[in-house]
Protein backbone atom coordinates (compact mmCIF):
# COMPACT_ATOMS: atom_id res chain seq x y z
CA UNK A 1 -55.95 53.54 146.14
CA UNK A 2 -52.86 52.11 147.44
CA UNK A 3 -52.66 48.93 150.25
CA UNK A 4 -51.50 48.42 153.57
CA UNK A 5 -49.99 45.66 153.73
CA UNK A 6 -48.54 44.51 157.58
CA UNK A 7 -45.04 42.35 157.42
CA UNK A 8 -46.24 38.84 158.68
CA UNK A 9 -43.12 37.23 157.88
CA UNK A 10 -39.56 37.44 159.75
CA UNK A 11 -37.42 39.90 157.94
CA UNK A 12 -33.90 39.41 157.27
CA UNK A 13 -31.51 41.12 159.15
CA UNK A 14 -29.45 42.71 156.24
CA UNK A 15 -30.84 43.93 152.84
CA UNK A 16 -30.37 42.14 149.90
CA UNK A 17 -29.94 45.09 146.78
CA UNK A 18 -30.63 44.64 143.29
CA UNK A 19 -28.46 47.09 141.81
CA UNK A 20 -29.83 47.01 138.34
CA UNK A 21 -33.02 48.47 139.96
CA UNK A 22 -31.52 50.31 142.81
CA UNK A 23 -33.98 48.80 145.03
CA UNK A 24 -33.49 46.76 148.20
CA UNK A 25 -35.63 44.39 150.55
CA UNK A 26 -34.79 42.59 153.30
CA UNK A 27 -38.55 40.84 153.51
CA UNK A 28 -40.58 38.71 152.06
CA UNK A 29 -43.65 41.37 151.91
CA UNK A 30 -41.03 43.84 150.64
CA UNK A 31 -39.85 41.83 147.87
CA UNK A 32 -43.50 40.77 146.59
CA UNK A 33 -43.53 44.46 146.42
CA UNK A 34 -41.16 44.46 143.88
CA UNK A 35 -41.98 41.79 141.66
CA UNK A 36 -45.73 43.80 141.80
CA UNK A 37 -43.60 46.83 140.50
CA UNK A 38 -40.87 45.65 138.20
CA UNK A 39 -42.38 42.88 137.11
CA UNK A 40 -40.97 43.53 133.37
CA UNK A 41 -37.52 43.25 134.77
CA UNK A 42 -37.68 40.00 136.70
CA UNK A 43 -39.16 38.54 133.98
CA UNK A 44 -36.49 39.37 131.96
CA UNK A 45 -33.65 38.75 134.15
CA UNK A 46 -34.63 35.82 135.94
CA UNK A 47 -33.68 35.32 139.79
CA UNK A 48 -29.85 35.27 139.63
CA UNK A 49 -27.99 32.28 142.00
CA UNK A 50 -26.99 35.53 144.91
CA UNK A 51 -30.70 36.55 144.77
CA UNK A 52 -31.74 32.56 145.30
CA UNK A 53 -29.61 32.29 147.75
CA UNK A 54 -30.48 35.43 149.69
CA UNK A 55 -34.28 34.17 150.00
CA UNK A 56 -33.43 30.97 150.59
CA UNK A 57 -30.70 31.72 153.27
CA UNK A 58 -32.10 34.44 155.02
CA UNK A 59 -36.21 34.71 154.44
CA UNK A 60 -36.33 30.39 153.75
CA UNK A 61 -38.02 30.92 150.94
CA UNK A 62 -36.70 27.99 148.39
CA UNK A 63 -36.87 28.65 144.02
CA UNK A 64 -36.87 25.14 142.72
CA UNK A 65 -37.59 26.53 138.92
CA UNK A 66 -35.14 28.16 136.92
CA UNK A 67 -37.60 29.54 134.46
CA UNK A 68 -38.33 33.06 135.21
CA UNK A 69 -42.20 32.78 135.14
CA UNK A 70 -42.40 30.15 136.96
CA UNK A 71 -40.08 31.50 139.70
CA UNK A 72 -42.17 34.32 140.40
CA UNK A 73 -44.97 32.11 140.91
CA UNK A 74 -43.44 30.52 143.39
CA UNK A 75 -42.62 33.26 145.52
CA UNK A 76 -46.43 34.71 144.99
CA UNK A 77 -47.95 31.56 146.12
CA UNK A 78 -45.17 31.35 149.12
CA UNK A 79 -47.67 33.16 151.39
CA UNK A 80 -50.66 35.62 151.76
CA UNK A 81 -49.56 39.03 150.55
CA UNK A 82 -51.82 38.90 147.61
CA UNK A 83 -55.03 38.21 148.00
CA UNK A 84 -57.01 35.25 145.60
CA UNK A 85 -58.18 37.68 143.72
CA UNK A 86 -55.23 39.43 143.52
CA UNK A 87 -53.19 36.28 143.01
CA UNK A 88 -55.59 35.79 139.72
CA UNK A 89 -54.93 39.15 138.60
CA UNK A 90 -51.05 39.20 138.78
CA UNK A 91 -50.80 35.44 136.82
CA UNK A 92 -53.08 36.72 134.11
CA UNK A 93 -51.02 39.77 133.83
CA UNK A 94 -48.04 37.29 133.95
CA UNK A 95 -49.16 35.49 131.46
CA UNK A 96 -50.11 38.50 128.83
CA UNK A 97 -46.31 39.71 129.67
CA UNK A 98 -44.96 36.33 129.02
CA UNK A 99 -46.83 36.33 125.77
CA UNK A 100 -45.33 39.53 123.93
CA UNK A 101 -43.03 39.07 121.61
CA UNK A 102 -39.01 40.47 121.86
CA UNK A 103 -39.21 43.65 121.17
CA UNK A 104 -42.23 44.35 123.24
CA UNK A 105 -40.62 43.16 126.08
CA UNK A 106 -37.69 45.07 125.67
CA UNK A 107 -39.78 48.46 125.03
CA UNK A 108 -41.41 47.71 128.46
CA UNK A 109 -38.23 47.01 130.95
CA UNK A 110 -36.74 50.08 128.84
CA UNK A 111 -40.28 52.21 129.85
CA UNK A 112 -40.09 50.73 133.30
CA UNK A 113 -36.00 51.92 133.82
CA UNK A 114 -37.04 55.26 132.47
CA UNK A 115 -40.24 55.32 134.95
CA UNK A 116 -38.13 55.13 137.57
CA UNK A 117 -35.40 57.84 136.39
CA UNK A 118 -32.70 54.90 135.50
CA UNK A 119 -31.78 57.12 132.77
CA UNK A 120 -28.39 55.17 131.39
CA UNK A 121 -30.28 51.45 132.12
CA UNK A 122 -33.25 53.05 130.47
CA UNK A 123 -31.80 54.36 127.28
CA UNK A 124 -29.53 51.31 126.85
CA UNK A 125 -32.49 48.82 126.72
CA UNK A 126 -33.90 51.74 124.27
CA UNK A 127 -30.79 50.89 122.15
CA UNK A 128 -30.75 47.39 122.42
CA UNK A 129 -34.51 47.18 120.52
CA UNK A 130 -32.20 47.56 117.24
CA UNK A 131 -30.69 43.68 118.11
CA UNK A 132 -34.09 42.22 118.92
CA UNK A 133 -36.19 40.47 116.65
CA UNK A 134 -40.08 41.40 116.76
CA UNK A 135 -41.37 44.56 115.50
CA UNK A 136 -42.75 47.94 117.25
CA UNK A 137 -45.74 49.54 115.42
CA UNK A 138 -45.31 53.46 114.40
CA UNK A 139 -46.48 54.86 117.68
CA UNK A 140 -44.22 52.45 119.13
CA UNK A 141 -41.49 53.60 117.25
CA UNK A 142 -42.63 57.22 118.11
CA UNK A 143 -42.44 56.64 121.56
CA UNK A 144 -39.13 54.47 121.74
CA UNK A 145 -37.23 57.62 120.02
CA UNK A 146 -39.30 60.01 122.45
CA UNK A 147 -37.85 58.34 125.46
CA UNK A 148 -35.20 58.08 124.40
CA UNK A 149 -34.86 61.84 123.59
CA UNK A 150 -35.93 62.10 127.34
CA UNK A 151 -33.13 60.13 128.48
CA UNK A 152 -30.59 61.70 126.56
CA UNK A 153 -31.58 65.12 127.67
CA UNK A 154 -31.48 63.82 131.56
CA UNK A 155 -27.98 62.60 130.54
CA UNK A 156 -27.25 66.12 129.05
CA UNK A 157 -26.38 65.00 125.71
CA UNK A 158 -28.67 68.01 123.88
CA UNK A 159 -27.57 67.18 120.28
CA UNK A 160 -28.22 63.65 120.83
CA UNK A 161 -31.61 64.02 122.57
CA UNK A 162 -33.05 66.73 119.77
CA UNK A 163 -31.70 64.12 116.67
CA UNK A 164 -34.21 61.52 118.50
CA UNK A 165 -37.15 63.68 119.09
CA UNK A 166 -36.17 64.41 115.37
CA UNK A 167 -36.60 60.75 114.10
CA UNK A 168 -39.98 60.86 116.21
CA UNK A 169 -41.40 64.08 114.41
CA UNK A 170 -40.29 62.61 110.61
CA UNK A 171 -42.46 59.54 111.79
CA UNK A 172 -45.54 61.92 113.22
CA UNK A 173 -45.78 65.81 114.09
CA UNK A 174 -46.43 65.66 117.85
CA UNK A 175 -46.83 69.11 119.85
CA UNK A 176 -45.26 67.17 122.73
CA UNK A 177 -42.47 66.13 120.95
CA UNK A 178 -42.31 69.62 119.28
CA UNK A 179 -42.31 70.83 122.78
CA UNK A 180 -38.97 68.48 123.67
CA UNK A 181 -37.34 68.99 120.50
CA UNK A 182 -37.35 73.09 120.87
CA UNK A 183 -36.08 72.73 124.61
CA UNK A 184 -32.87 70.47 123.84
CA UNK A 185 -32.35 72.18 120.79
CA UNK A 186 -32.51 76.09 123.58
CA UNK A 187 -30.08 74.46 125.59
CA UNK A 188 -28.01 72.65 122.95
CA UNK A 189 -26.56 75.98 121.39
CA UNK A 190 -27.32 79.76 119.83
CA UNK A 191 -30.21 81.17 118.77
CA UNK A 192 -28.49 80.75 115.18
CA UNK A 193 -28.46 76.64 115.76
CA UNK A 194 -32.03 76.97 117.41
CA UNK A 195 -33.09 79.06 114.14
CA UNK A 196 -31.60 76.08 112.00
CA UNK A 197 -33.18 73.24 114.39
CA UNK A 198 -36.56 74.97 113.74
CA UNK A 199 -36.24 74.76 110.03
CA UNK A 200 -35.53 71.34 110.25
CA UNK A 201 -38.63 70.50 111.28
CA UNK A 202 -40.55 73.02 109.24
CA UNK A 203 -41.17 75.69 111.17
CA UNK A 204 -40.05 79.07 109.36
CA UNK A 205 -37.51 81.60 110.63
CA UNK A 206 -40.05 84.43 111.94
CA UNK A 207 -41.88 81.60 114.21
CA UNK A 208 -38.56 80.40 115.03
CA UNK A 209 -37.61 83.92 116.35
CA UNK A 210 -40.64 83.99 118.44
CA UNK A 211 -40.01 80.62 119.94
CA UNK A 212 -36.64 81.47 120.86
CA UNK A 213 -37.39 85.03 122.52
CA UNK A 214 -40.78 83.78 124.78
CA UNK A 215 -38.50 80.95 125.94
CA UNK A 216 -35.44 83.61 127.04
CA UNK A 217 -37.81 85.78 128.44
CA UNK A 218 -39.73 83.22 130.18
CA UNK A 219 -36.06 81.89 131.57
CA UNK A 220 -35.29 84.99 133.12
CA UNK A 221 -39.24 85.47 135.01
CA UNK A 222 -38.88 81.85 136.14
CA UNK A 223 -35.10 82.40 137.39
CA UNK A 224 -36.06 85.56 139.73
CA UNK A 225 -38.40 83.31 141.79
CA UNK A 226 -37.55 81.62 144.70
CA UNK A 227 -39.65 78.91 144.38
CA UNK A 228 -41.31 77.22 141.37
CA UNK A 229 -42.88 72.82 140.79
CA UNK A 230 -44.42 73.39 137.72
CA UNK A 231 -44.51 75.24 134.48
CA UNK A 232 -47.19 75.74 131.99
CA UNK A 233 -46.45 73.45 128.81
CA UNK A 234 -45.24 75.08 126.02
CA UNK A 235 -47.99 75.55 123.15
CA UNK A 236 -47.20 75.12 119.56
CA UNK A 237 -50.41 74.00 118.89
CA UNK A 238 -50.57 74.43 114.96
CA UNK A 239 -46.93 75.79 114.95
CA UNK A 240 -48.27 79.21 116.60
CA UNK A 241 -46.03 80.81 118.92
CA UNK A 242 -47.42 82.59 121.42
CA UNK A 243 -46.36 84.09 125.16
CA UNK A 244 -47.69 80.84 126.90
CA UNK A 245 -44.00 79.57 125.34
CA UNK A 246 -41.56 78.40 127.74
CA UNK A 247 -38.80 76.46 128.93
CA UNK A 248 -39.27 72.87 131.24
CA UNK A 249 -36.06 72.35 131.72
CA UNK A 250 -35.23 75.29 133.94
CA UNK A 251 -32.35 75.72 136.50
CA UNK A 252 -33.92 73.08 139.62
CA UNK A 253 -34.90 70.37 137.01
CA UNK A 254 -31.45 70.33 135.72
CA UNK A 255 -29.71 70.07 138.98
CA UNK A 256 -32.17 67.26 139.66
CA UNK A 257 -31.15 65.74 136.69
CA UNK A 258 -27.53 65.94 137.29
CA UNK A 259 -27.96 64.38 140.97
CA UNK A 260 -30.69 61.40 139.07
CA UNK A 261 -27.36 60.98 136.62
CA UNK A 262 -24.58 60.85 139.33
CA UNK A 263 -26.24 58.30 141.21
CA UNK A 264 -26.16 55.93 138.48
CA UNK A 265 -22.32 56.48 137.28
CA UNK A 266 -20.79 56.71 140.44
């Protein structure tokens, strides 16, 4: 259940934005907010000198540290919007945060960009976990190349997208990954380069076939309705193909991610 939480404290009259995040705040409540949310990231950044000066200047809240744990501390501690339980709460989960190594920390701001449909930010912190020293374990690794599949399909790079949900399935089959990999690889091309995609990850030509022919006809029920949220998932539970098959990323979702993608490349 979420809080209430009432602004005690004078708010600024102009926003301060962190573009990075694409969020803005323009009081102190507001920004605690924040570090409660995208915690990952301000740990990892640090409080740059325009951010410093914003709080200082405009909500008179002063950072003396400039190490990043400590900093949010500070501003925690500045006033009451957490509680003392709360308060307890947040600096243990500080502290656990603080504690992983590299590479975890990288897989979480990545997680936390891609959370909050930062596609490009979220699949270039993906990338960067090649440069970082620390190691992911296999369902790590899974996950990293799912997401970053997910990413690259947002970003409408198809070929891209079904080579990482690729990498994931050599790792571990995965029916949701299956599920990911057969949609990039519908949109990516033919049914001749879906046929060949299918093969690729061991699924023969026949079930391959079927795959491709519940998805087109399932396109064309789902594009004669006016409206539609949600679609059942696709099921190749033990690589069966059957009319429950369909397509996720239908004619709405793609439009949304086209706008999600604009926003961050304009």
């Amino acid at each position: 259940m979420s809080k209430i939480v009432l602004c005690e404290t004078k708010p600024a009259k102009v926003p301060y934005k962190i573009a990075k995040i694409g969020r803005s705040f323009q009081s102190y409540e507001e920004f605690c907010w924040l570090l409660e949310h995208y915690l990952i990231f301000f740990l990892t950044e640090g409080f740059e000198y325009p951010l410093k000066n914003y709080l200082k200047e405009k909500l008179d809240i002063v950072i003396k540290s400039d190490d990043a744990v400590q900093q949010v501390k500070e501003v925690i501690n500045y006033y009451n919007y957490f509680t003392s339980d709360e308060k307890i709460q947040f600096q243990q989960k500080l502290r656990t945060t603080y504690l992983y190594s590299a590479a975890k920390k990288q897989k979480l701001l990545a997680d936390m960009y891609l959370k909050h449909q930062l596609y490009v930010r979220a699949l270039i912190a993906y990338q960067k976990l090649e440069t970082v020293s620390g190691k992911l374990n296999a369902a790590e690794q899974i996950q990293v190349l799912y997401h970053m599949g997910l990413c690259q399909s947002r970003m409408f790079c198809f070929e891209e997208a079904k080579e990482s949900f690729a990498m994931a399935l050599r790792i571990k089959e995965d029916k949701q990954i299956q599920e990911a990999y057969f949609t990039a690889a519908y949109l990516a091309g033919d049914e001749e380069a879906f046929l060949e995609a299918g093969r690729k990850i061991s699924f023969d030509e026949d079930q391959c076939k079927m795959i491709y022919q519940n998805i087109k006809e399932r396109e064309k029920e789902v594009f004669q309705k006016e409206e539609f949220d949600k679609l059942g998932k696709i099921d190749y539970h033990r690589k069966k193909a059957d009319e429950n098959i369909t397509r996720r990323l239908i004619k709405t979702t793609l439009g949304k991610w086209k706008d999600e993608y604009k926003a961050q490349t304009i």
